[in-house]
C-alpha atoms as a PDB file:
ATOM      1  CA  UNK A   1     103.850  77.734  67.848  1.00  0.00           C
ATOM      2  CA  UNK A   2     102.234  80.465  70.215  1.00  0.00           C
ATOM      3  CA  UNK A   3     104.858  82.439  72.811  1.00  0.00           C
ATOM      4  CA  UNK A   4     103.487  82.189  76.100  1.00  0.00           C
ATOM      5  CA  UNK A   5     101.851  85.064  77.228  1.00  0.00           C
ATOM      6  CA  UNK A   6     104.175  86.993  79.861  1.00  0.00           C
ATOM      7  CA  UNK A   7     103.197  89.861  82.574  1.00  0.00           C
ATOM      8  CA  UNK A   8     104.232  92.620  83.657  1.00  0.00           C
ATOM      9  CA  UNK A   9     103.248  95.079  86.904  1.00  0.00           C
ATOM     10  CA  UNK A  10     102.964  98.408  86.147  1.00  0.00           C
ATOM     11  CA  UNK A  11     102.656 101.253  88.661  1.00  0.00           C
ATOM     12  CA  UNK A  12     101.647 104.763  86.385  1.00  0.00           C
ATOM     13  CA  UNK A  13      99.616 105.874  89.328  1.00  0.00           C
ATOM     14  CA  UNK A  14     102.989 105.724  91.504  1.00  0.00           C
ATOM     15  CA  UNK A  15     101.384 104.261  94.173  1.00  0.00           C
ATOM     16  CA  UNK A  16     104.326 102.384  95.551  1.00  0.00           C
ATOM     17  CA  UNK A  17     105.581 106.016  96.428  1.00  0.00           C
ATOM     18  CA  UNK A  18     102.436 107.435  98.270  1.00  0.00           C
ATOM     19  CA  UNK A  19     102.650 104.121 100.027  1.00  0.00           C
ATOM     20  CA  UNK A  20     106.348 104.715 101.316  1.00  0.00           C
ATOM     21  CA  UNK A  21     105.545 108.258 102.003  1.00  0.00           C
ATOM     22  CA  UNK A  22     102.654 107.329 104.402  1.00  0.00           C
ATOM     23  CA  UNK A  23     104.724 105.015 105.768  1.00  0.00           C
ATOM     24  CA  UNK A  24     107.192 108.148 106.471  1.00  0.00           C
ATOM     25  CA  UNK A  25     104.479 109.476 108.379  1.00  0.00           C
ATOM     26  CA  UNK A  26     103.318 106.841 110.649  1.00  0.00           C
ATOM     27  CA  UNK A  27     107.426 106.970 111.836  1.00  0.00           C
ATOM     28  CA  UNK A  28     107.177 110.836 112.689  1.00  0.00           C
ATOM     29  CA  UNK A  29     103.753 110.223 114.740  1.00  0.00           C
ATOM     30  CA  UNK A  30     105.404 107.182 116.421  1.00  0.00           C
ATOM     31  CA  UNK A  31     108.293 109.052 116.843  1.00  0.00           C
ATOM     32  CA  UNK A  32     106.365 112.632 117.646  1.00  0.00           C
ATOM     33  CA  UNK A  33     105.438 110.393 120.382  1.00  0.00           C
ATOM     34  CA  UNK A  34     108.447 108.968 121.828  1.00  0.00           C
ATOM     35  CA  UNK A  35     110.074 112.341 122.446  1.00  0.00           C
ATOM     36  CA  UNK A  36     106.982 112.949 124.744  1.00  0.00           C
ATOM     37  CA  UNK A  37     106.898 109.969 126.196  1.00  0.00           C
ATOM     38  CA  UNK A  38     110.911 109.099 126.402  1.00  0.00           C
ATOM     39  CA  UNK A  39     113.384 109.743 128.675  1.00  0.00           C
ATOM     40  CA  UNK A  40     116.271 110.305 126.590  1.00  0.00           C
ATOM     41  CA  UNK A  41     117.285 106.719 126.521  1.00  0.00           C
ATOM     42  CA  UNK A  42     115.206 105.207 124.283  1.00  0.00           C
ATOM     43  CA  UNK A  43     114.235 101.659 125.710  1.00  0.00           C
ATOM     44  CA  UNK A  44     109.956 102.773 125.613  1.00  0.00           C
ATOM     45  CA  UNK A  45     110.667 103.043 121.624  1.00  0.00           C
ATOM     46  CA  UNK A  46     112.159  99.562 122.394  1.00  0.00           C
ATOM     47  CA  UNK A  47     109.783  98.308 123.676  1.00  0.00           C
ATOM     48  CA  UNK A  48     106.983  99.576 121.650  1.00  0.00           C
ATOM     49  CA  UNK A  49     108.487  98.730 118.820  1.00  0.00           C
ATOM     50  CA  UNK A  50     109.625  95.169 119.789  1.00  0.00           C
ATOM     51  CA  UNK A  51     105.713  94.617 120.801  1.00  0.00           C
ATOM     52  CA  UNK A  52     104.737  95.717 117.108  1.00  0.00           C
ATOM     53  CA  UNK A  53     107.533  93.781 116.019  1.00  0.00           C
ATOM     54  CA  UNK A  54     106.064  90.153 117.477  1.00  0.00           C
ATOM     55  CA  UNK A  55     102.430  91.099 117.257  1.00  0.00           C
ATOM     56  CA  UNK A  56     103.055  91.670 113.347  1.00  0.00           C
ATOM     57  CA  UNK A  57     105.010  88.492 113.019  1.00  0.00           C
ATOM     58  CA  UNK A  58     102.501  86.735 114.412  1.00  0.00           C
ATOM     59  CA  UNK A  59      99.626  88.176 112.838  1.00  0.00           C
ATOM     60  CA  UNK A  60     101.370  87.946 109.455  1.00  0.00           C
ATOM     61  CA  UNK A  61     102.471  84.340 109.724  1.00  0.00           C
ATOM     62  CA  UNK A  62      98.410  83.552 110.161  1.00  0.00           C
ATOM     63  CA  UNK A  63      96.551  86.033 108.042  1.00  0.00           C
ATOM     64  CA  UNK A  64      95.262  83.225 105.980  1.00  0.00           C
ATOM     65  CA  UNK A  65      93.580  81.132 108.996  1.00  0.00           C
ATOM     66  CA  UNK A  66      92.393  84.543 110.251  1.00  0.00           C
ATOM     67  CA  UNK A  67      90.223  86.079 107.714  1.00  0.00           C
ATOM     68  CA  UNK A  68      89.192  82.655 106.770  1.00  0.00           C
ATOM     69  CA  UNK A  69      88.118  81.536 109.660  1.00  0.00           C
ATOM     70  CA  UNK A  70      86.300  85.002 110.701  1.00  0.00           C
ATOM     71  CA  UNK A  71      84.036  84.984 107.456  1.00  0.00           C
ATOM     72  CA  UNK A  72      83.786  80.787 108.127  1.00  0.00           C
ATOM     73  CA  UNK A  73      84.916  79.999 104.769  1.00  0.00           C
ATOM     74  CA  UNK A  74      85.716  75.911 103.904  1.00  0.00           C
ATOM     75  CA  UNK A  75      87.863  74.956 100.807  1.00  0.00           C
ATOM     76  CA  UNK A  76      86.502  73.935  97.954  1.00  0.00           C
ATOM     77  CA  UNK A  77      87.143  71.431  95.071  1.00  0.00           C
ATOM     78  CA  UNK A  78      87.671  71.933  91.628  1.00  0.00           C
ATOM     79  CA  UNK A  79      83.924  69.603  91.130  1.00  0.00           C
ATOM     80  CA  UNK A  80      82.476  72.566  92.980  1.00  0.00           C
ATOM     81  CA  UNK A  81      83.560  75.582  91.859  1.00  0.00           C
ATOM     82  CA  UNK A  82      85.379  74.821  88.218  1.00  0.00           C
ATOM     83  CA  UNK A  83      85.274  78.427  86.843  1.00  0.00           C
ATOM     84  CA  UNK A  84      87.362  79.729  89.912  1.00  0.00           C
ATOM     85  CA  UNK A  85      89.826  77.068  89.458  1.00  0.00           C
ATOM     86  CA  UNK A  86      89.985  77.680  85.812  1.00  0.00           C
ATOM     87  CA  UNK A  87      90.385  80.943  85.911  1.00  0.00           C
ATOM     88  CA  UNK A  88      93.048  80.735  88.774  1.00  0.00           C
ATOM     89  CA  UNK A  89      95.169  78.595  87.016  1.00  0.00           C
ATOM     90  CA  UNK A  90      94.988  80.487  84.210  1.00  0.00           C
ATOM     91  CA  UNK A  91      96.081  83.618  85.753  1.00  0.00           C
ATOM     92  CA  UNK A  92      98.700  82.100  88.244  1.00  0.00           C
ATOM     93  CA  UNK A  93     100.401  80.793  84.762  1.00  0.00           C
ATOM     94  CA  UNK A  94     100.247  83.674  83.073  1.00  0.00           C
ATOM     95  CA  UNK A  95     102.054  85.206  86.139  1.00  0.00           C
ATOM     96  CA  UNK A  96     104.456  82.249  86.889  1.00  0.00           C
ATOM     97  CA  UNK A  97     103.171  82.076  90.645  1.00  0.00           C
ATOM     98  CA  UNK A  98     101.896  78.973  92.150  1.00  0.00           C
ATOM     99  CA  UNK A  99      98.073  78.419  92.904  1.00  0.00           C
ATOM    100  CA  UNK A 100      96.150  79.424  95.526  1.00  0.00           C
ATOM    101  CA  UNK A 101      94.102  77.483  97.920  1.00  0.00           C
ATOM    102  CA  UNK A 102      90.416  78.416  97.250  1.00  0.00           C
ATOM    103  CA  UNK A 103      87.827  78.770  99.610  1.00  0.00           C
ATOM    104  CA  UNK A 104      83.805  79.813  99.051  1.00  0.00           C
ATOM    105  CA  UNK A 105      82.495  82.115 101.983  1.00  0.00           C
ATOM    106  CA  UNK A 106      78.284  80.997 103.168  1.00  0.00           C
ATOM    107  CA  UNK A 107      77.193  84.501 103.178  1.00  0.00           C
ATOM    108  CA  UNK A 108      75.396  86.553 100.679  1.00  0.00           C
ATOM    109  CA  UNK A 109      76.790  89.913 101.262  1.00  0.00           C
ATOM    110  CA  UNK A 110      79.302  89.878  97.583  1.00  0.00           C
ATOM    111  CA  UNK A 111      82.634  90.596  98.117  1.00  0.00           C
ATOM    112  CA  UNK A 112      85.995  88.480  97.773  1.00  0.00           C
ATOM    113  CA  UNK A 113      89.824  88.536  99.313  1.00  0.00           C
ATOM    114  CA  UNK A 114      93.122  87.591  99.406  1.00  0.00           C
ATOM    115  CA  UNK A 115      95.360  86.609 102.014  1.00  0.00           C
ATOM    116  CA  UNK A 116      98.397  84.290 103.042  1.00  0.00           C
ATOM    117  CA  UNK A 117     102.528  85.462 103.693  1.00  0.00           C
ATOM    118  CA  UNK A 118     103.205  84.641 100.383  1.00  0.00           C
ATOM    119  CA  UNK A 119     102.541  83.719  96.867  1.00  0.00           C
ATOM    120  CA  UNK A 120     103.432  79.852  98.511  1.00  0.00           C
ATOM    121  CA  UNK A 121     100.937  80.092 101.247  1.00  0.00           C
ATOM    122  CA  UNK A 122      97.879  81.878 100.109  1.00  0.00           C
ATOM    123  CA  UNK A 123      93.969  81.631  99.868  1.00  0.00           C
ATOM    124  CA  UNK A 124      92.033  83.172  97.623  1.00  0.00           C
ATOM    125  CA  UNK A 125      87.857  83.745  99.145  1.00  0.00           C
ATOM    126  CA  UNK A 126      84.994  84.258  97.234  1.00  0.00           C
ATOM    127  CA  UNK A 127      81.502  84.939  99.360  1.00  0.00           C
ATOM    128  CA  UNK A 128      78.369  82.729  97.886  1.00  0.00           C
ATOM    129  CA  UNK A 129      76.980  86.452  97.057  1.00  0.00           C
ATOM    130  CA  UNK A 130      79.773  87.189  94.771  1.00  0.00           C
ATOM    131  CA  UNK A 131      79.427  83.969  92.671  1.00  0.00           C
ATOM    132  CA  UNK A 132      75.852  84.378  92.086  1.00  0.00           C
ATOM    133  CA  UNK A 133      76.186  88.327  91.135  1.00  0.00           C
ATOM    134  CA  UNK A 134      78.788  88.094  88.643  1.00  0.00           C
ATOM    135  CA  UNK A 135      79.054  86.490  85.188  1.00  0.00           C
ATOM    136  CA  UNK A 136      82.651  84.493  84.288  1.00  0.00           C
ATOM    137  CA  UNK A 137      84.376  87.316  83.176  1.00  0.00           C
ATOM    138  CA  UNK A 138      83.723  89.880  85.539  1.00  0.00           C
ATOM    139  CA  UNK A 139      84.787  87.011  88.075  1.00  0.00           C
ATOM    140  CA  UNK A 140      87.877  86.984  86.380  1.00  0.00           C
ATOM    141  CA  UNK A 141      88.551  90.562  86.511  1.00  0.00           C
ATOM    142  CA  UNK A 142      87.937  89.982  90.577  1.00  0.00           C
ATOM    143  CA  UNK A 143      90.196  87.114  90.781  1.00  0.00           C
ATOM    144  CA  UNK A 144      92.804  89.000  88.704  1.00  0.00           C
ATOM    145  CA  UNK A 145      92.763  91.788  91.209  1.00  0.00           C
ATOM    146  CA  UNK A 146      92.850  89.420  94.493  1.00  0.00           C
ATOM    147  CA  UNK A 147      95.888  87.702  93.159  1.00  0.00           C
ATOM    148  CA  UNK A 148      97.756  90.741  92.564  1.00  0.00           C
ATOM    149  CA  UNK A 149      96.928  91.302  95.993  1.00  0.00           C
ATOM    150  CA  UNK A 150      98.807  87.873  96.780  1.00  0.00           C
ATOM    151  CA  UNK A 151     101.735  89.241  94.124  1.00  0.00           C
ATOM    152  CA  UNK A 152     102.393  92.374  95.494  1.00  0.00           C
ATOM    153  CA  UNK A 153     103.188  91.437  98.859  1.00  0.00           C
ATOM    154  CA  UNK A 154      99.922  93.495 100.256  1.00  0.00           C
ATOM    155  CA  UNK A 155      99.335  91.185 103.163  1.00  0.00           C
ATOM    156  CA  UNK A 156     102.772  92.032 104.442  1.00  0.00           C
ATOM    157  CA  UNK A 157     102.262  95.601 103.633  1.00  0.00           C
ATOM    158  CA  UNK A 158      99.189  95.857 105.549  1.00  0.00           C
ATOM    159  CA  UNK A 159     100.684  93.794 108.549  1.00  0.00           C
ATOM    160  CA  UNK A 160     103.300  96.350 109.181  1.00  0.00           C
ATOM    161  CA  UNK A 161     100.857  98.944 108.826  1.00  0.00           C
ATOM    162  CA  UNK A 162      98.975  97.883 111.614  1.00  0.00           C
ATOM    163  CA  UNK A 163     101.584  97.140 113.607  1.00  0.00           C
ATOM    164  CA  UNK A 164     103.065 100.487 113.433  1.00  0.00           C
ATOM    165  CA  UNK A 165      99.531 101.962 114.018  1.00  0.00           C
ATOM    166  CA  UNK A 166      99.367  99.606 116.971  1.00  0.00           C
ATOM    167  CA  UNK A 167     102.574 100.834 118.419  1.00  0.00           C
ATOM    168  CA  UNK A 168     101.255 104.759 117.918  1.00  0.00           C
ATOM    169  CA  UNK A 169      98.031 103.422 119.891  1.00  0.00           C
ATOM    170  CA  UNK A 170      99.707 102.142 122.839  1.00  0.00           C
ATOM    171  CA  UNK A 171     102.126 105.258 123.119  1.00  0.00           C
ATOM    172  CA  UNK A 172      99.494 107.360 123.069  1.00  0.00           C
ATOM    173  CA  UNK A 173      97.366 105.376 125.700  1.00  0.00           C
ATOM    174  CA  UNK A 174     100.937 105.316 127.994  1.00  0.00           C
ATOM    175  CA  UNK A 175     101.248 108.942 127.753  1.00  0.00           C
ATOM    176  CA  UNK A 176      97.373 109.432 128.754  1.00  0.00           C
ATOM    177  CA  UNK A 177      98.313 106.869 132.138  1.00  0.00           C
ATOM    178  CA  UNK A 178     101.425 107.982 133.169  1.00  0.00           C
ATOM    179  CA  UNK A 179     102.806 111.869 131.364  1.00  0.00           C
ATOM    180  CA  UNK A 180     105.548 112.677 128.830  1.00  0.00           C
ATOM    181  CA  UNK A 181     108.720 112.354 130.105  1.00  0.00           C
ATOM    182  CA  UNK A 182     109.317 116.021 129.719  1.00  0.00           C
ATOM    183  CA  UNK A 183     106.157 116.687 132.221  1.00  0.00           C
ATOM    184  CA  UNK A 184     109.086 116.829 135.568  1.00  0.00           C
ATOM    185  CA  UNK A 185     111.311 118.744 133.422  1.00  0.00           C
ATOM    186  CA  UNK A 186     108.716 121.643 132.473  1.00  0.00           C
ATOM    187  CA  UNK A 187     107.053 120.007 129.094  1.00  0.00           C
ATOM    188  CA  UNK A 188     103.871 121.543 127.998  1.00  0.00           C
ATOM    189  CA  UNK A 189     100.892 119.144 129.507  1.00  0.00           C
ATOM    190  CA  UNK A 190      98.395 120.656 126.678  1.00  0.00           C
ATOM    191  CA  UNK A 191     101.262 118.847 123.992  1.00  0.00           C
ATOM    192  CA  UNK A 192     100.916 116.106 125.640  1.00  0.00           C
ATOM    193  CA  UNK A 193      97.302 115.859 126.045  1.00  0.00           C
ATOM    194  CA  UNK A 194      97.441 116.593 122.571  1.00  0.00           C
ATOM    195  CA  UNK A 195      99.457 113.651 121.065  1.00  0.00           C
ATOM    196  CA  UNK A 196      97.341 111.440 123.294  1.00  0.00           C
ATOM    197  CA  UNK A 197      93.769 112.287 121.481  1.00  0.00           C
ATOM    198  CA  UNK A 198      95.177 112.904 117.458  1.00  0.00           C
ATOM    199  CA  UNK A 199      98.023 110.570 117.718  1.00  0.00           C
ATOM    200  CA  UNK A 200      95.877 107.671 117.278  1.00  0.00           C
ATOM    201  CA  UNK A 201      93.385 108.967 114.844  1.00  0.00           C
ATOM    202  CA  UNK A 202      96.692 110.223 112.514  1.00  0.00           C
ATOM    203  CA  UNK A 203      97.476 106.656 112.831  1.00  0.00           C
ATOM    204  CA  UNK A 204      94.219 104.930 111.673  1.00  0.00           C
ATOM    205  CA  UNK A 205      94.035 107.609 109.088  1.00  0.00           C
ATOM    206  CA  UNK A 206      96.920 106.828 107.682  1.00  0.00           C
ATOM    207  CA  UNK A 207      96.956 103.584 107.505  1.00  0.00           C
ATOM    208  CA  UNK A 208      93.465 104.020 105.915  1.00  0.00           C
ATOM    209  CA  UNK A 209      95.455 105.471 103.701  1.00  0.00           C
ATOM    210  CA  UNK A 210      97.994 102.621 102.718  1.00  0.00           C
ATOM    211  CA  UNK A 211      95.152 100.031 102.689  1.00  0.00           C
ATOM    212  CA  UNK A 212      93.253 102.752  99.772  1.00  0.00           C
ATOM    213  CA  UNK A 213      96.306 102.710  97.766  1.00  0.00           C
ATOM    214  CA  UNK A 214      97.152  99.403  97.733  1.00  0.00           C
ATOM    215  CA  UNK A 215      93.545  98.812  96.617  1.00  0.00           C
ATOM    216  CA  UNK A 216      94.608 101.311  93.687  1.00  0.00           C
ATOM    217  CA  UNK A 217      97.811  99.086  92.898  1.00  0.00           C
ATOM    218  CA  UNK A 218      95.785  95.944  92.820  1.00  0.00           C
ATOM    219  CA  UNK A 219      93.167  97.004  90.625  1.00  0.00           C
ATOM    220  CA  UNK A 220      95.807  98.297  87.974  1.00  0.00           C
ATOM    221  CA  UNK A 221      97.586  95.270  88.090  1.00  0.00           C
ATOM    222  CA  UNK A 222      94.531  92.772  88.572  1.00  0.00           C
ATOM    223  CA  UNK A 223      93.547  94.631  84.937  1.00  0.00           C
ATOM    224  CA  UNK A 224      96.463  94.290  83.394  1.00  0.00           C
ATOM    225  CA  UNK A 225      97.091  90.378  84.377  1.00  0.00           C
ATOM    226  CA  UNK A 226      93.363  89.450  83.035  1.00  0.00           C
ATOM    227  CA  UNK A 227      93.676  92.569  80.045  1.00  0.00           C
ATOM    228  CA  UNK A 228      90.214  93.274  80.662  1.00  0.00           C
ATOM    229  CA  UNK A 229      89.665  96.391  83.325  1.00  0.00           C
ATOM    230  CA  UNK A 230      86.298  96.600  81.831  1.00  0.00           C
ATOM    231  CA  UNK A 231      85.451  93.775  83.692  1.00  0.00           C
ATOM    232  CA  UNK A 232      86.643  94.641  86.963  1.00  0.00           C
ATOM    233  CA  UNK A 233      84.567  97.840  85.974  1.00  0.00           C
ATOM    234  CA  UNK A 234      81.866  96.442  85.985  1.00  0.00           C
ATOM    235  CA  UNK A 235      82.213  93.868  88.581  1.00  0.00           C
ATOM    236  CA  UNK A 236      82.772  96.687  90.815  1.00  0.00           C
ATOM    237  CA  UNK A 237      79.559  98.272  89.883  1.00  0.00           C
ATOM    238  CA  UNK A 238      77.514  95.271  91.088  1.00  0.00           C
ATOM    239  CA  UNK A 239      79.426  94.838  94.587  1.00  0.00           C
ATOM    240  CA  UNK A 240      78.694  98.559  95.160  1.00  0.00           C
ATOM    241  CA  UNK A 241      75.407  97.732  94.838  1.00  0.00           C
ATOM    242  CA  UNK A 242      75.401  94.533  96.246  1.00  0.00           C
ATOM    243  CA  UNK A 243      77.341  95.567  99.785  1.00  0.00           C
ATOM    244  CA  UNK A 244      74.947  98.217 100.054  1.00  0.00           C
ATOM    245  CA  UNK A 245      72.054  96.340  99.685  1.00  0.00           C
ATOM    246  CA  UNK A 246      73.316  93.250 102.094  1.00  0.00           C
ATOM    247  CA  UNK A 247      76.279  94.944 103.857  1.00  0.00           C
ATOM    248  CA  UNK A 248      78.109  92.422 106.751  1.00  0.00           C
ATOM    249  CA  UNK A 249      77.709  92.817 110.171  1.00  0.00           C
ATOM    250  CA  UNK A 250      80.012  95.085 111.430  1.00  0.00           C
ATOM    251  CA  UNK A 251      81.768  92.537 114.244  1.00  0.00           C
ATOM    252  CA  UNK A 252      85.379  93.070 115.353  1.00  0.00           C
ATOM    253  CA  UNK A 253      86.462  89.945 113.946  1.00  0.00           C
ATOM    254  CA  UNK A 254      85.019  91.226 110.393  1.00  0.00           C
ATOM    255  CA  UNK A 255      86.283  94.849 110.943  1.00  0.00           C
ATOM    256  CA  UNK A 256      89.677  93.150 111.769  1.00  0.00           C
ATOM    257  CA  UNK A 257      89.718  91.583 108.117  1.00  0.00           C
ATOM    258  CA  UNK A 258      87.674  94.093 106.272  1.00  0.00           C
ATOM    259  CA  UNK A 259      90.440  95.632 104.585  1.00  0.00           C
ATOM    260  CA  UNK A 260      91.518  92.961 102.603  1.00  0.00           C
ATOM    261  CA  UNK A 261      88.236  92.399 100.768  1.00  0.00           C
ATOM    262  CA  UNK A 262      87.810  93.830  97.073  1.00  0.00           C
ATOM    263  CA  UNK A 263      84.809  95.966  98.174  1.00  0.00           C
ATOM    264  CA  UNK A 264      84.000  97.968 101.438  1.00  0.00           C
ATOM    265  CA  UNK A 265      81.640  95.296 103.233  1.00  0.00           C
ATOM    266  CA  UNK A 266      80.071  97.472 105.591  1.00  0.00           C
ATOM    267  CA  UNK A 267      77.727 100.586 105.155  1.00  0.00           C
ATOM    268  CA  UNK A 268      80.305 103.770 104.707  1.00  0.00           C
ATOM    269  CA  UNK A 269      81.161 105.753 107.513  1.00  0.00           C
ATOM    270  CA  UNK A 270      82.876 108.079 105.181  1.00  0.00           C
ATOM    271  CA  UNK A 271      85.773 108.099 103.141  1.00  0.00           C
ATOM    272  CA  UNK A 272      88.156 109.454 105.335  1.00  0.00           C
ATOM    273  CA  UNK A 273      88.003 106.407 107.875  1.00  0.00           C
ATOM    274  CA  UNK A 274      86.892 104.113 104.714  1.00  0.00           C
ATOM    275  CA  UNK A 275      89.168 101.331 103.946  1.00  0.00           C
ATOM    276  CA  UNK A 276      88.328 101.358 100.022  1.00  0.00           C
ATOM    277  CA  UNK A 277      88.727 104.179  97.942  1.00  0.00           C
ATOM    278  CA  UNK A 278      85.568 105.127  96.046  1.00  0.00           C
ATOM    279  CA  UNK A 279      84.049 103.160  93.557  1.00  0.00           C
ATOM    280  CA  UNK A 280      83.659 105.832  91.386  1.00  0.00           C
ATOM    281  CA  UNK A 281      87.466 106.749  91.390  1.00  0.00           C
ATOM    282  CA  UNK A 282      88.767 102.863  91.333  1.00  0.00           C
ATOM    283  CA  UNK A 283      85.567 102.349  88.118  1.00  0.00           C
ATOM    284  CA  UNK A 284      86.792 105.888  86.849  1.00  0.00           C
ATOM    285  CA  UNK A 285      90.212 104.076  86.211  1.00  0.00           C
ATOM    286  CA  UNK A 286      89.734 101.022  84.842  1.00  0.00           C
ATOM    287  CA  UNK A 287      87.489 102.897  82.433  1.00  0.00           C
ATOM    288  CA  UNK A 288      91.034 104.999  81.459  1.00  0.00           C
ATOM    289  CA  UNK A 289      93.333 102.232  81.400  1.00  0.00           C
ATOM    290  CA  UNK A 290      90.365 100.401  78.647  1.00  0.00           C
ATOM    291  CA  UNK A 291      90.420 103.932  76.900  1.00  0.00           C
ATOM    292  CA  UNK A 292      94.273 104.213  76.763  1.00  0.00           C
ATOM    293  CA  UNK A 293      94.610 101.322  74.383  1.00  0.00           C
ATOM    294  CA  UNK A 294      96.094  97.785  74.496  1.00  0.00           C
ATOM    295  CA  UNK A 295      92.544  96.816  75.967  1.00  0.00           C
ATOM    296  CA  UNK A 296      89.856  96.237  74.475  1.00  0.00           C
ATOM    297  CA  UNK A 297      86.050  95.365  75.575  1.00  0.00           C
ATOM    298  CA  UNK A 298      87.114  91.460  76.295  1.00  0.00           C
ATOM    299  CA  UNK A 299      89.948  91.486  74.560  1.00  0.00           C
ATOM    300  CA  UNK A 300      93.814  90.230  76.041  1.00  0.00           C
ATOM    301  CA  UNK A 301      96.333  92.071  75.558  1.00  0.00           C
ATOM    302  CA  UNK A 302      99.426  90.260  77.238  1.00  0.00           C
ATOM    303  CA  UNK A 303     102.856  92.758  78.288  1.00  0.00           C
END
């Protein structure tokens, strides 16, 4: 008799500790901000903080009606779209989660994503443009990295990094309306005026920066959960091209859920406000993990 197949994460890249560190520095900004803006007693952190508090919470608890319902995706049935659901259950066992919802996006602009609280309450999106690009097992090697997205707790992750950035925003807009505290008491007004113009771009950079890495994490993982990174390789290679050629409107409501698609659906604005890493880098990787051995050109190899 055949052992099941088992799976393991695996994090060489150490991305789980860039991520903490940028979340290190999104507290000293907020922070950097607070002892302008405070008064010694604390209660505007309070309050800022309680605000990003409830608006993740709530934002969290209904990621997967949100980005669903901004690209106007429907559910689909197994009659429909078989080779997602095969290849979804497949993976889930491998990785002892439960199954996703799936849901097929109308437009023809490739791309795919994750979302949902948890492993227990999450959808996994496909455009029309993706399914018509890709063979089976490059799909696979997409799937593979959308679940990992689902397995890795990234929709939380990104949650509180918004929040947080949120939080930074709204400091920074207070201190432009009404001083730092220390303005009565001396402070430097250039400091202040200052925080109020970079604080907010620090933010968005860093949490840029968090939603990059993640993408990292998923794509190591994603490859190691199908054993094929040369398929996400080369899956990646046609949504580069495919983006660029029918890239999505750039709307709030898709900007608001951009991040959590496998590809950058909108023409670059360069990579330092990019919510993907390159292509080249994330391709550049796969291609060393395939190199590395344990994986060969369409071959499994199970951890």
């Amino acid at each position: 008799m055949t052992t099941p197949a088992t799976f393991t994460s695996s994090k060489s890249h150490l991305n789980g500790l860039k991520t903490t560190g940028l979340f290190v520095g999104l507290w000293v900004v907020l922070l950097a901000i607070w002892a302008l803006v405070g008064d010694g007693s604390g209660t505007l952190l309070v309050v800022f903080v309680g605000v990003g508090l409830v608006s993740t919470a709530l934002g969290y608890w209904n990621s997967d009606k949100i980005a669903v319902r901004a690209m106007q995706a429907r559910p689909v049935t197994e009659a429909e779209q078989p080779a997602m659901y095969r290849i979804v259950r497949e993976l889930s066992a491998k990785a002892n989660q439960p199954v996703p919802a799936l849901f097929v996006s109308p437009t023809m602009s490739p791309n795919a994503f994750a979302t949902g609280r948890n492993p227990s309450h999450a959808a996994v999106c496909c455009t029309e443009g993706i399914l018509q690009i890709l063979d089976e097992r490059e799909l696979r090697g997409v799937l593979g990295h959308e679940l990992m997205h689902v397995y890795n707790r990234d929709i939380l992750t990104s949650a509180v990094a918004s929040a947080i950035a949120g939080v930074i925003t709204a400091a920074a807009q207070f201190l432009m309306f009404f001083g730092g505290g220390d303005r009565d008491r001396g402070g430097n007004p250039l400091a202040v005026l200052a925080t109020v113009i970079l604080a907010p771009v620090a933010a968005t950079v860093i949490q840029l920066s968090i939603s990059r890495t993640r993408e990292y994490d998923a794509d190591e993982d994603g490859a190691r959960l199908t054993g094929d990174p040369l398929a996400l390789a080369s899956a990646l290679r046609k949504l580069e091209a495919g983006t660029k050629a029918a890239p999505l409107p750039p709307t709030q409501k898709l900007q608001d859920v951009s991040h959590m698609m496998i590809a950058n659906p909108f023409r670059n604005a360069g990579r330092l406000f990019a919510t993907h890493p390159p292509m080249d880098k994330r391709i550049a990787r796969l291609e060393s993990m395939a190199g590395s051995g344990g994986f060969g050109r369409g071959g499994v190899t199970y951890y």
